[in-house]
Protein backbone atom coordinates (compact mmCIF):
# COMPACT_ATOMS: atom_id res chain seq x y z
CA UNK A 1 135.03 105.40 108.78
CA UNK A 2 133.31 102.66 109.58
CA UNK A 3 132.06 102.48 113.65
CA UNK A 4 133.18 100.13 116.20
CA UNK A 5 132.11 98.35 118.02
CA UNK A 6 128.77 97.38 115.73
CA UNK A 7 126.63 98.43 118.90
CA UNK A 8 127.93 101.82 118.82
CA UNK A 9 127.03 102.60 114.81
CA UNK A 10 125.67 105.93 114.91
CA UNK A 11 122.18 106.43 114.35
CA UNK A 12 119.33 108.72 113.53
CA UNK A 13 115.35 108.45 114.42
CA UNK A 14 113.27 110.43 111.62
CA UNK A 15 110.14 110.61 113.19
CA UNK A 16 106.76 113.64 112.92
CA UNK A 17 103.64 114.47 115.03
CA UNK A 18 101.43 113.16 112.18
CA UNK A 19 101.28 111.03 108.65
CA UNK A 20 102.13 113.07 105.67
CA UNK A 21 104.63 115.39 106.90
CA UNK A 22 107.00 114.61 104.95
CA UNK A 23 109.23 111.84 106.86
CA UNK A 24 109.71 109.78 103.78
CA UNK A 25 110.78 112.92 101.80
CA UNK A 26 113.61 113.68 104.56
CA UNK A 27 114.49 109.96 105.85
CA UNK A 28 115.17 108.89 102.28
CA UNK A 29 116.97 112.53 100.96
CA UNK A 30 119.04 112.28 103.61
CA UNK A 31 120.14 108.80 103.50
CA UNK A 32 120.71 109.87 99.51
CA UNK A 33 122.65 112.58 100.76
CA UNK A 34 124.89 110.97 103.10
CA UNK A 35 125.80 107.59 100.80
CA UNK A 36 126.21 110.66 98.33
CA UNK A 37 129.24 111.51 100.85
CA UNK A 38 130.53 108.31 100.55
CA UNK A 39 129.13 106.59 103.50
CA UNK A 40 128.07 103.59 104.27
CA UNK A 41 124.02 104.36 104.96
CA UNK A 42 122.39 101.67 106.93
CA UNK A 43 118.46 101.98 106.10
CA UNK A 44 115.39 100.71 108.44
CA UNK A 45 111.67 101.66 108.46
CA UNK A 46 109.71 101.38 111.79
CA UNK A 47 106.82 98.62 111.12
CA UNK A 48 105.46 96.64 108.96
CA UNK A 49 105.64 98.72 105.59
CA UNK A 50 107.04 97.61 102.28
CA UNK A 51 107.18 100.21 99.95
CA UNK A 52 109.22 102.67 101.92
CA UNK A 53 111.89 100.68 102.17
CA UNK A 54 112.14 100.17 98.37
CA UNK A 55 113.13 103.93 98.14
CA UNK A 56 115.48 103.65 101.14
CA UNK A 57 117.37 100.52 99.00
CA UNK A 58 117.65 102.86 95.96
CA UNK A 59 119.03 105.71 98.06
CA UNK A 60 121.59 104.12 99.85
CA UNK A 61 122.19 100.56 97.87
CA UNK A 62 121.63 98.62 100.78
CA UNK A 63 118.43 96.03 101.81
CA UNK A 64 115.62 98.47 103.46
CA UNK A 65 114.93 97.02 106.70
CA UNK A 66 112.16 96.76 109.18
CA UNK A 67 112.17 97.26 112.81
CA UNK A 68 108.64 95.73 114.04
CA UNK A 69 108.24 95.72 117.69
CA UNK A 70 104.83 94.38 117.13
CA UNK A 71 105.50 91.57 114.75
CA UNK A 72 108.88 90.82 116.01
CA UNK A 73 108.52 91.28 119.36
CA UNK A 74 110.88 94.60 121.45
CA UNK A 75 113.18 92.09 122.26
CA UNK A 76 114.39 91.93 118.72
CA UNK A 77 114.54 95.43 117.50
CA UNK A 78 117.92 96.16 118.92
CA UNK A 79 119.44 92.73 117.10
CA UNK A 80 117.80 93.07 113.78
CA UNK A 81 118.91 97.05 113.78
CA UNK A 82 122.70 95.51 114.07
CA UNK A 83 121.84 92.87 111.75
CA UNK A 84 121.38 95.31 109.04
CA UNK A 85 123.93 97.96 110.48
CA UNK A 86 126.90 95.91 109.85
CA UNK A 87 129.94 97.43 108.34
CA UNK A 88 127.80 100.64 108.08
CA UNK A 89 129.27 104.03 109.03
CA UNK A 90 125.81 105.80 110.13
CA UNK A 91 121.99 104.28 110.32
CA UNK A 92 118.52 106.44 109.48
CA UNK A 93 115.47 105.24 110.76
CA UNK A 94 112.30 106.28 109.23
CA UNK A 95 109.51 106.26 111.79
CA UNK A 96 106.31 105.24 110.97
CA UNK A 97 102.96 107.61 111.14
CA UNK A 98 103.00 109.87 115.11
CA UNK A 99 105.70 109.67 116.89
CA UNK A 100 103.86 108.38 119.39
CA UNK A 101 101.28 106.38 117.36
CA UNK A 102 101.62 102.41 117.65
CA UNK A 103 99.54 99.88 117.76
CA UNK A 104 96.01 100.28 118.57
CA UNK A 105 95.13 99.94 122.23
CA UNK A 106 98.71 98.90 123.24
CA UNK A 107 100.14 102.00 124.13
CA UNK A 108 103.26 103.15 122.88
CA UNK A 109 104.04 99.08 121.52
CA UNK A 110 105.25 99.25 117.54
CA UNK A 111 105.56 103.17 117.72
CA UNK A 112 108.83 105.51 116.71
CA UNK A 113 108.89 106.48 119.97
CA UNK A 114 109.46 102.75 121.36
CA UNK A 115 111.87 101.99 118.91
CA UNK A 116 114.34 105.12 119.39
CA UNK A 117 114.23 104.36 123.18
CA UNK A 118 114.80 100.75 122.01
CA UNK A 119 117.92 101.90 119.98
CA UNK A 120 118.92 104.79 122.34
CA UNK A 121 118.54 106.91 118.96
CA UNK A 122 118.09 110.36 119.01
CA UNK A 123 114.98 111.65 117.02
CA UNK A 124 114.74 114.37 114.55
CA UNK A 125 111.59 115.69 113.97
CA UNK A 126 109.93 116.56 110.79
CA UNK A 127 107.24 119.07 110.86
CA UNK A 128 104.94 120.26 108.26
CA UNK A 129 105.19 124.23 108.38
CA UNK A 130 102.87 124.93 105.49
CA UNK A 131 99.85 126.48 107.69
CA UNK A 132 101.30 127.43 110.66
CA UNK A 133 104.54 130.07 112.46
CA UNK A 134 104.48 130.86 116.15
CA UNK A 135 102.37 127.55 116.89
CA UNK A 136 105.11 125.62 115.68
CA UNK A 137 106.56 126.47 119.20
CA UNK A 138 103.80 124.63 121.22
CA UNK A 139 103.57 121.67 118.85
CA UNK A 140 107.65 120.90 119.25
CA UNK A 141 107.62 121.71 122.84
CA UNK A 142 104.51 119.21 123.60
CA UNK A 143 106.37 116.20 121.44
CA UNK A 144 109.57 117.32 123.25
CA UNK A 145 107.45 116.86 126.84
CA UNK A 146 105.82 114.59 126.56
CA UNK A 147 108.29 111.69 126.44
CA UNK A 148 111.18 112.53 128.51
CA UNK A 149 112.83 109.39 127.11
CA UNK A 150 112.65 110.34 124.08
CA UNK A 151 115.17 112.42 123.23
CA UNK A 152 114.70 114.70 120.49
CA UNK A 153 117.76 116.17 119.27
CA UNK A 154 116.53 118.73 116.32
CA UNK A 155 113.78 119.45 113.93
CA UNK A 156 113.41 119.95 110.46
CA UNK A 157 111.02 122.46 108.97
CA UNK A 158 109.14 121.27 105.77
CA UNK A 159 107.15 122.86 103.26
CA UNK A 160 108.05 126.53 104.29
CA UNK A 161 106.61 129.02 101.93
CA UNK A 162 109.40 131.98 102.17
CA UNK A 163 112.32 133.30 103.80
CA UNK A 164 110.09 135.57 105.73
CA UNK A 165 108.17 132.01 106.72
CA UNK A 166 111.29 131.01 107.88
CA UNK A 167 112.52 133.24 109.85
CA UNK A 168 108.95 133.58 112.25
CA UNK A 169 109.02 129.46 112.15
CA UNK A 170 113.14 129.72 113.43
CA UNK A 171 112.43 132.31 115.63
CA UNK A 172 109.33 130.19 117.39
CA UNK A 173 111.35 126.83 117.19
CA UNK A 174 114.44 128.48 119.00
CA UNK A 175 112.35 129.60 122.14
CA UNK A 176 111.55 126.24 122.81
CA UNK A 177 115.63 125.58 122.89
CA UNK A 178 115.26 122.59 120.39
CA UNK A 179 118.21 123.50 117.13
CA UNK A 180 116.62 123.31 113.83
CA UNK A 181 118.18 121.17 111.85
CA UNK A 182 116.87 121.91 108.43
CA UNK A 183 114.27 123.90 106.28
CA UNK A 184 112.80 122.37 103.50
CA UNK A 185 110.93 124.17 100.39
CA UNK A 186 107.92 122.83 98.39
CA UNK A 187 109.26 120.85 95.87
CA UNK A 188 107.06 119.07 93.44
CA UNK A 189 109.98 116.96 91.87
CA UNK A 190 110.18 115.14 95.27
CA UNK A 191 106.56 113.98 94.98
CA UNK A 192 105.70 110.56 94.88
CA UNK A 193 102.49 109.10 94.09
CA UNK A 194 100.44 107.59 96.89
CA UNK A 195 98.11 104.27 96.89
CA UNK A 196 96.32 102.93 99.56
CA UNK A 197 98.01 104.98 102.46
CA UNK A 198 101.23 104.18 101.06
CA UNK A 199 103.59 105.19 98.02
CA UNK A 200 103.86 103.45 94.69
CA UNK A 201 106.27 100.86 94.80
CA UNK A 202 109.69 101.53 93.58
CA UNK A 203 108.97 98.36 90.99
CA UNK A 204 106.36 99.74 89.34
CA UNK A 205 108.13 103.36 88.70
CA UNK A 206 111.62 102.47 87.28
CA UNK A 207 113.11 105.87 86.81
CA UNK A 208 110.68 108.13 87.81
CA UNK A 209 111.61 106.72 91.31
CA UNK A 210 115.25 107.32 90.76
CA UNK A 211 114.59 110.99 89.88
CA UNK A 212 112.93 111.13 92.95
CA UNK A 213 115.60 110.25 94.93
CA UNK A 214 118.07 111.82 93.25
CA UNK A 215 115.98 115.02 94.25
CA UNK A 216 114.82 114.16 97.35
CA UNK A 217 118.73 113.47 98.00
CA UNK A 218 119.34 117.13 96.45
CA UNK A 219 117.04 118.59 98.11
CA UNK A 220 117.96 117.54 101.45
CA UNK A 221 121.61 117.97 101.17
CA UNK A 222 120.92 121.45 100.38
CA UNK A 223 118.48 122.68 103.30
CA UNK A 224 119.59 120.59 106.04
CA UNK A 225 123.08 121.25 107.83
CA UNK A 226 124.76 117.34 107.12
CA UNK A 227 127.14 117.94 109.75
CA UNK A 228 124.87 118.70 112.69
CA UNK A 229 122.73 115.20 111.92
CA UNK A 230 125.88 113.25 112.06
CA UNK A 231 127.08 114.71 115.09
CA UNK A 232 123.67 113.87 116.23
CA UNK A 233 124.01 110.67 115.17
CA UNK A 234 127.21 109.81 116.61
CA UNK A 235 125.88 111.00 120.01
CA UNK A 236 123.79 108.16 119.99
CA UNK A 237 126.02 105.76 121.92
CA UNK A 238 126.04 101.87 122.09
CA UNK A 239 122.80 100.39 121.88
CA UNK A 240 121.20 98.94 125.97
CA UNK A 241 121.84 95.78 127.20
CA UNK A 242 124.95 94.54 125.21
CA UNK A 243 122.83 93.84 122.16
CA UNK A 244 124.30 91.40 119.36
CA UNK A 245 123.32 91.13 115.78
CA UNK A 246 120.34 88.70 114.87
CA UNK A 247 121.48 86.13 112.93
CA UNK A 248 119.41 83.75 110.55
CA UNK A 249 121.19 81.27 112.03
CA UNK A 250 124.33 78.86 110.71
CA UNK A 251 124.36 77.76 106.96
CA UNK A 252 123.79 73.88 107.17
CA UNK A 253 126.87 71.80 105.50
CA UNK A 254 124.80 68.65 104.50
CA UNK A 255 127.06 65.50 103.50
CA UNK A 256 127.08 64.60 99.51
CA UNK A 257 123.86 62.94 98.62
CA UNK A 258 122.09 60.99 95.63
CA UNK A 259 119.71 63.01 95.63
CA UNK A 260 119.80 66.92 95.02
CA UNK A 261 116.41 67.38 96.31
CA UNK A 262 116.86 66.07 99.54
CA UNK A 263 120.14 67.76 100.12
CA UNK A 264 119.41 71.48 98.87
CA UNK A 265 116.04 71.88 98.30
CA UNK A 266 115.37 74.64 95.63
CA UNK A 267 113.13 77.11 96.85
CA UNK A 268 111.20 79.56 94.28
CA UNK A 269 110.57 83.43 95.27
CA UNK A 270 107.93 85.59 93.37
CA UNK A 271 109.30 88.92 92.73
CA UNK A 272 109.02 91.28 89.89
CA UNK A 273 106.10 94.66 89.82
CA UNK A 274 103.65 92.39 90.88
CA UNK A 275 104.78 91.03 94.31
CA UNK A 276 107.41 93.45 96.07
CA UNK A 277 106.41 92.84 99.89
CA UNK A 278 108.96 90.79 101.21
CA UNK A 279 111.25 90.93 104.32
CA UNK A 280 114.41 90.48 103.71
CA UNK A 281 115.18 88.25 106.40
CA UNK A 282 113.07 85.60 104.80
CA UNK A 283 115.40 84.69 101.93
CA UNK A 284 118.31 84.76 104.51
CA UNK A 285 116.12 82.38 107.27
CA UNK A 286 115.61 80.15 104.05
CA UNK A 287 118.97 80.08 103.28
CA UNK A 288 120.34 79.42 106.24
CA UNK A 289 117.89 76.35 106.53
CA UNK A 290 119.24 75.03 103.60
CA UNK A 291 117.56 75.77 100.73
CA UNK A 292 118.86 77.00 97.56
CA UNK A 293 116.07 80.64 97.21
CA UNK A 294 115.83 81.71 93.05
CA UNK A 295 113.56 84.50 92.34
CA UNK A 296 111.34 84.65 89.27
CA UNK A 297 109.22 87.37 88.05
CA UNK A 298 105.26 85.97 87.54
CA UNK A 299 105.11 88.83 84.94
CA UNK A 300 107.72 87.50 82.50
CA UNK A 301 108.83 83.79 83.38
CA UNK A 302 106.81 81.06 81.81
CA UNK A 303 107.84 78.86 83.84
CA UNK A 304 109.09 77.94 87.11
CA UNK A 305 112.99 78.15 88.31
CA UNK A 306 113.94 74.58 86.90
CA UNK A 307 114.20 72.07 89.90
CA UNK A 308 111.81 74.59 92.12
CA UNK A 309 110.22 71.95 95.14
CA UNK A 310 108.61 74.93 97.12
CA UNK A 311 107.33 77.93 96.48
CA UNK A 312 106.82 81.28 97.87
CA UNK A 313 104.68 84.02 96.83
CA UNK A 314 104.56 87.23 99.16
CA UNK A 315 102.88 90.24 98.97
CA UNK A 316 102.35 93.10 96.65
CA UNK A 317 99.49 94.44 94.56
CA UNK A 318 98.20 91.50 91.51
CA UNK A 319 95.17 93.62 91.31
CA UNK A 320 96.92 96.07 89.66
CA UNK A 321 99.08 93.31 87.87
CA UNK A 322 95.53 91.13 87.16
CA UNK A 323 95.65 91.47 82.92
CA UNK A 324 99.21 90.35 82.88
CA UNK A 325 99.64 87.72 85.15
CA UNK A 326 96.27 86.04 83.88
CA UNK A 327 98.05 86.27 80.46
CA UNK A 328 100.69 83.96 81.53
CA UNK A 329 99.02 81.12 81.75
CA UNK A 330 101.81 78.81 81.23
CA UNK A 331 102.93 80.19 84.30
CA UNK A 332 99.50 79.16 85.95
CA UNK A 333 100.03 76.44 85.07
CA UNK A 334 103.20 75.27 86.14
CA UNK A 335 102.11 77.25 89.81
CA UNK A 336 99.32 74.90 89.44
CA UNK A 337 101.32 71.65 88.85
CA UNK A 338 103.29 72.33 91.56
CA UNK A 339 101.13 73.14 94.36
CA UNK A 340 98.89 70.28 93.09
CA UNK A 341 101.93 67.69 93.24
CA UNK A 342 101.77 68.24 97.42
CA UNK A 343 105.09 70.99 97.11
CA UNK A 344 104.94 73.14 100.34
CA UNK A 345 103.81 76.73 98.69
CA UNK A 346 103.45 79.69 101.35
CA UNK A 347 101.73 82.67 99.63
CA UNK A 348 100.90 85.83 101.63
CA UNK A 349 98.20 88.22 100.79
CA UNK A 350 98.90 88.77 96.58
CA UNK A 351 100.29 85.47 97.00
CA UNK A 352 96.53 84.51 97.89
CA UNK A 353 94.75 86.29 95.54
CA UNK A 354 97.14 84.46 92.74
CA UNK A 355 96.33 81.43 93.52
CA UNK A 356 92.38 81.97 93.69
CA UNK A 357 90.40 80.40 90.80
CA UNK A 358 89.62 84.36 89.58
CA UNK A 359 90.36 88.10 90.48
CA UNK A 360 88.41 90.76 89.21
CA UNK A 361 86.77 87.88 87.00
CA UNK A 362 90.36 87.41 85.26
CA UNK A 363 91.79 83.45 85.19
CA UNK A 364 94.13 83.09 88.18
CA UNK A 365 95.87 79.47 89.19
CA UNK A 366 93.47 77.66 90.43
CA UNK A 367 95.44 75.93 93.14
CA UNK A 368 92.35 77.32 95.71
CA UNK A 369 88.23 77.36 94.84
CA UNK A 370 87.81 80.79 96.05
CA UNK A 371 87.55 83.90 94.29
CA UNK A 372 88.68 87.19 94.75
CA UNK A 373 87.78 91.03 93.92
CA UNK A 374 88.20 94.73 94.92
CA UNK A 375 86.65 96.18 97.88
CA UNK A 376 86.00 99.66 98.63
CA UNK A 377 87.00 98.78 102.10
CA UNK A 378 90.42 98.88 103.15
CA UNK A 379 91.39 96.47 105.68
CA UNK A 380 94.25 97.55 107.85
CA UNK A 381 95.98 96.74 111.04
CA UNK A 382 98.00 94.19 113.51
CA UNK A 383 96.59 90.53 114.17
CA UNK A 384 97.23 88.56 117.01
CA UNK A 385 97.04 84.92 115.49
CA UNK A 386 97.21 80.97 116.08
CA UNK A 387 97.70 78.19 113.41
CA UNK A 388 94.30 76.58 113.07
CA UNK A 389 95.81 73.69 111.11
CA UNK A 390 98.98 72.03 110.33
CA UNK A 391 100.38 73.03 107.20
CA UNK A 392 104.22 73.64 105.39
CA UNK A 393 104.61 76.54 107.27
CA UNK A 394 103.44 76.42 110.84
CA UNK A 395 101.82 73.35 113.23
CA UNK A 396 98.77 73.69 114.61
CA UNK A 397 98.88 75.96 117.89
CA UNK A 398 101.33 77.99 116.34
CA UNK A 399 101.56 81.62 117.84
CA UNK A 400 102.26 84.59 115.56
CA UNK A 401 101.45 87.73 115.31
CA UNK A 402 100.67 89.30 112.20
CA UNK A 403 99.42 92.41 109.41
CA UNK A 404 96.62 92.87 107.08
CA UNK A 405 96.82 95.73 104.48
CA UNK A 406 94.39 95.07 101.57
CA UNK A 407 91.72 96.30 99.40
CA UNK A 408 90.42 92.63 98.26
CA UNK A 409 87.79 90.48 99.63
CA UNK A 410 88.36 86.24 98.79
CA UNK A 411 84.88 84.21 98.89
CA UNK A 412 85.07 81.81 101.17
CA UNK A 413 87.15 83.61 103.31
CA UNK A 414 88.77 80.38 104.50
CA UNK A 415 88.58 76.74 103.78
CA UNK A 416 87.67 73.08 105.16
CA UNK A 417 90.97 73.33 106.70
CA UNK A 418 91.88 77.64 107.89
CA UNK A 419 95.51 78.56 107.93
CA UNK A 420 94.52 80.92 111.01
CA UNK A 421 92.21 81.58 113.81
CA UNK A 422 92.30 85.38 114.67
CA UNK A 423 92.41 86.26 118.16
CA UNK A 424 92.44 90.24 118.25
CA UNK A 425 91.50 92.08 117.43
CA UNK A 426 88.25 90.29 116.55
CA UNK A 427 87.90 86.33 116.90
CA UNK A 428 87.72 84.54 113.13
CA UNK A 429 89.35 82.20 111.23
CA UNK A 430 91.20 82.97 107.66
CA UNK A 431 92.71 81.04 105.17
CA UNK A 432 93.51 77.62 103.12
CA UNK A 433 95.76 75.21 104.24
CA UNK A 434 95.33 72.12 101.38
CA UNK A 435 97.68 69.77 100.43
CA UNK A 436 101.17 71.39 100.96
CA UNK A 437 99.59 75.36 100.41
CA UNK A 438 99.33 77.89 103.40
CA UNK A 439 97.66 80.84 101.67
CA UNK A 440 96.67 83.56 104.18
CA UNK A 441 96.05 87.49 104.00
CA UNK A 442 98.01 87.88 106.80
CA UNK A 443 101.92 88.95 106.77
CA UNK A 444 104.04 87.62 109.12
CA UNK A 445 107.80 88.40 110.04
CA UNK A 446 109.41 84.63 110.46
CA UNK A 447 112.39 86.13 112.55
CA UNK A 448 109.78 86.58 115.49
CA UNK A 449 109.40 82.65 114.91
CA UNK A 450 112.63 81.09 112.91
CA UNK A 451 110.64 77.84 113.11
CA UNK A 452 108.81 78.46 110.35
CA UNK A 453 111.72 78.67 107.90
CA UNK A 454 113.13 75.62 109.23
CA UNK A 455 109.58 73.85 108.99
CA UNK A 456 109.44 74.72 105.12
CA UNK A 457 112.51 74.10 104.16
CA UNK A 458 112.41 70.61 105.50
CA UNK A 459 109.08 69.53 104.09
CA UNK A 460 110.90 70.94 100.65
CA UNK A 461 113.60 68.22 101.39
CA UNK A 462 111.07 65.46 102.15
CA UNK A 463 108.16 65.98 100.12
């Protein structure tokens, strides 16, 4: 059954009052649960996280997906939702910390509750039972007040400690006349171990993070009623406005030419454990540029994709990676080469760290004459930022806005020439644009600025 129009695919918010109570556990069971039906399970996480959506991919065998309203702009929520919800039969959005939490000091911008009025998705909430019964009843009632455009259309009880637990919690939830949609157990086997606010990536786990699917999936399809959250779902109606898919744009058809490079330049992606932060709609903006995108794993490869004339290295976390990837030095090297030849390189955050001189003391590329260790301080929000100077990427004036998420300090911060000035939430500039390199902490989502793609892809085919 797959929806029609694409406007209308039915769709779910997963959203909770607070961080850790248990969204991730539900959005990703139940999108387990429901591919386990046999349908087609469209997945998205609200902001700018990574890692979630790694679990979402395994659960449903589709891309994870973000839905940014800060990075991207509202505008584009509604087309990038469709983008990814083509051909599906339902969509599950996991929400992303509060329901009403977004981006600091701009009200309700880049929350869950934006997006689902965004979407015109109903929300189910997920609420962490363990310490509390009758006071369930004013919590659900003041998330179901407080909003009247948000609509939320159930609630799931997590970590309930007995039947008699459930039965004061059901009894509580009912008087406030919102259904509950599911009760949920403490389950250990669902667990999934945490770093720096976030999970472990699905990368580094293998099968552990299959097992955890597999019982999150379980575990979901057995205390929630399936039913009622695709009739929710399917209440949802077509999306406001008339929305269309996003699209990356047309696939250029460039006439036969002498020369490969200049026709189809070949662009190299890190991937692998070591760098697993990437939007998906990167690869597809670079494809539909032009360029031909191979992955490689820094990890294992020794070398770069044969025929590589640009590079890009996103996110992820080298520190944990640092032994191994200083171990490959002929990889270093041939990173080095490269970026020394005057090859546009874009490298985001890990990307950044790689191609210091050190990390942690350990032999990194080289390509930049900084160096870079672990902090004890986490740095951690939304950037609103300007290209300082022109590079590969971006020219200089550039608008974009942007997210740092690190535990790493680089000395200098920046160089002669800074990839960005900072304008909130504190003015400063940050990192090296030299040669054809824009290395930066910050992550950016190029669909808010399809320019950039373009950009890179055509100093690939000229440089």
């Amino acid at each position: 059954m797959v929806t029609s129009p694409a406007s209308a695919v039915p769709r779910l918010v997963i959203a909770a009052p607070s961080s850790g109570s248990g969204k991730t556990t539900v959005a990703t069971g139940l999108m387990a649960a429901l591919a386990g039906r046999g349908l087609a399970v469209s997945p998205h996480k609200v902001g700018p996280d990574y890692i979630d959506p790694g679990y979402h991919a395994l659960a449903t065998g589709r891309v994870g997906r973000n839905l940014d309203a800060y990075l991207c702009g509202p505008e584009l929520v509604g087309p990038l939702f469709l983008h990814g919800a083509q051909g599906c039969d339902i969509a599950v959005v996991e929400g992303v910390m509060g329901l009403y939490d977004g981006a600091a000091g701009e009200g309700e911008l880049a929350s869950t509750a934006q997006v689902a009025k965004l979407l015109r998705a109903p929300v189910v909430l997920v609420v962490d039972a363990s310490s509390q019964s009758r006071s369930v009843a004013a919590l659900v009632h003041g998330f179901v007040s407080w909003d009247p455009e948000v609509r939320i259309g159930g609630v799931i009880l997590n970590k309930v400690a007995s039947d008699r637990h459930e039965v004061l919690l059901r009894e509580a939830v009912d008087s406030v006349g919102v259904p509950v949609l599911g009760v949920l157990r403490r389950a250990p086997q669902v667990d999934v171990p945490a770093r720096h606010l976030g999970l472990v990536p699905v990368a580094e786990r293998g099968s552990e993070a299959v097992d955890a699917v597999t019982a999150m999936g379980a575990q979901v399809a057995a205390g929630c009623d399936l039913e009622a959250l695709v009739g929710l779902a399917r209440a949802a109606g077509p999306l406001p406005g008339g929305s269309a898919p996003w699209t990356p744009g047309p696939v250029p058809t460039h006439r036969p030419s002498r020369s490969v490079k200049k026709s189809k330049p070949r662009l190299a992606v890190a991937g692998g454990a070591a760098f697993t932060f990437s939007y998906a709609e990167h690869t597809e903006l670079l494809a539909a540029a032009g360029a031909e995108v191979v992955t490689f794993d820094p990890l294992r490869d020794e070398e770069l994709p044969e025929g590589t004339t640009g590079l890009v290295i996103g996110g992820g976390f080298p520190e944990v990676y640092a032994a191994e990837l200083s171990a490959n030095e002929p990889l270093r090297k041939s990173v080095a080469e490269l970026a020394l030849s005057g090859a546009p390189v874009a490298a985001e955050c890990a990307g950044l760290l790689y191609l210091c001189r050190e990390l942690d003391g350990l032999p990194m590329c080289g390509v930049l004459d900084a160096a870079a260790r672990m902090s004890e301080r986490l740095t951690l929000g939304y950037r609103d930022a300007v290209a300082v100077s022109d590079s590969a990427l971006a020219g200089a004036g550039t608008r974009m806005r942007g997210h740092e998420f690190h535990r790493t300090v680089v000395e200098p911060g920046a160089g002669a020439a800074p990839a960005w000035g900072m304008r909130a939430p504190e003015r400063r500039v940050e990192g090296f644009v030299e040669r054809g390199v824009h290395a930066s902490y910050l992550h950016t989502h190029w669909a808010a600025e399809p320019g950039v793609a373009r950009r890179f892809v055509e100093r690939c085919r000229t440089s």
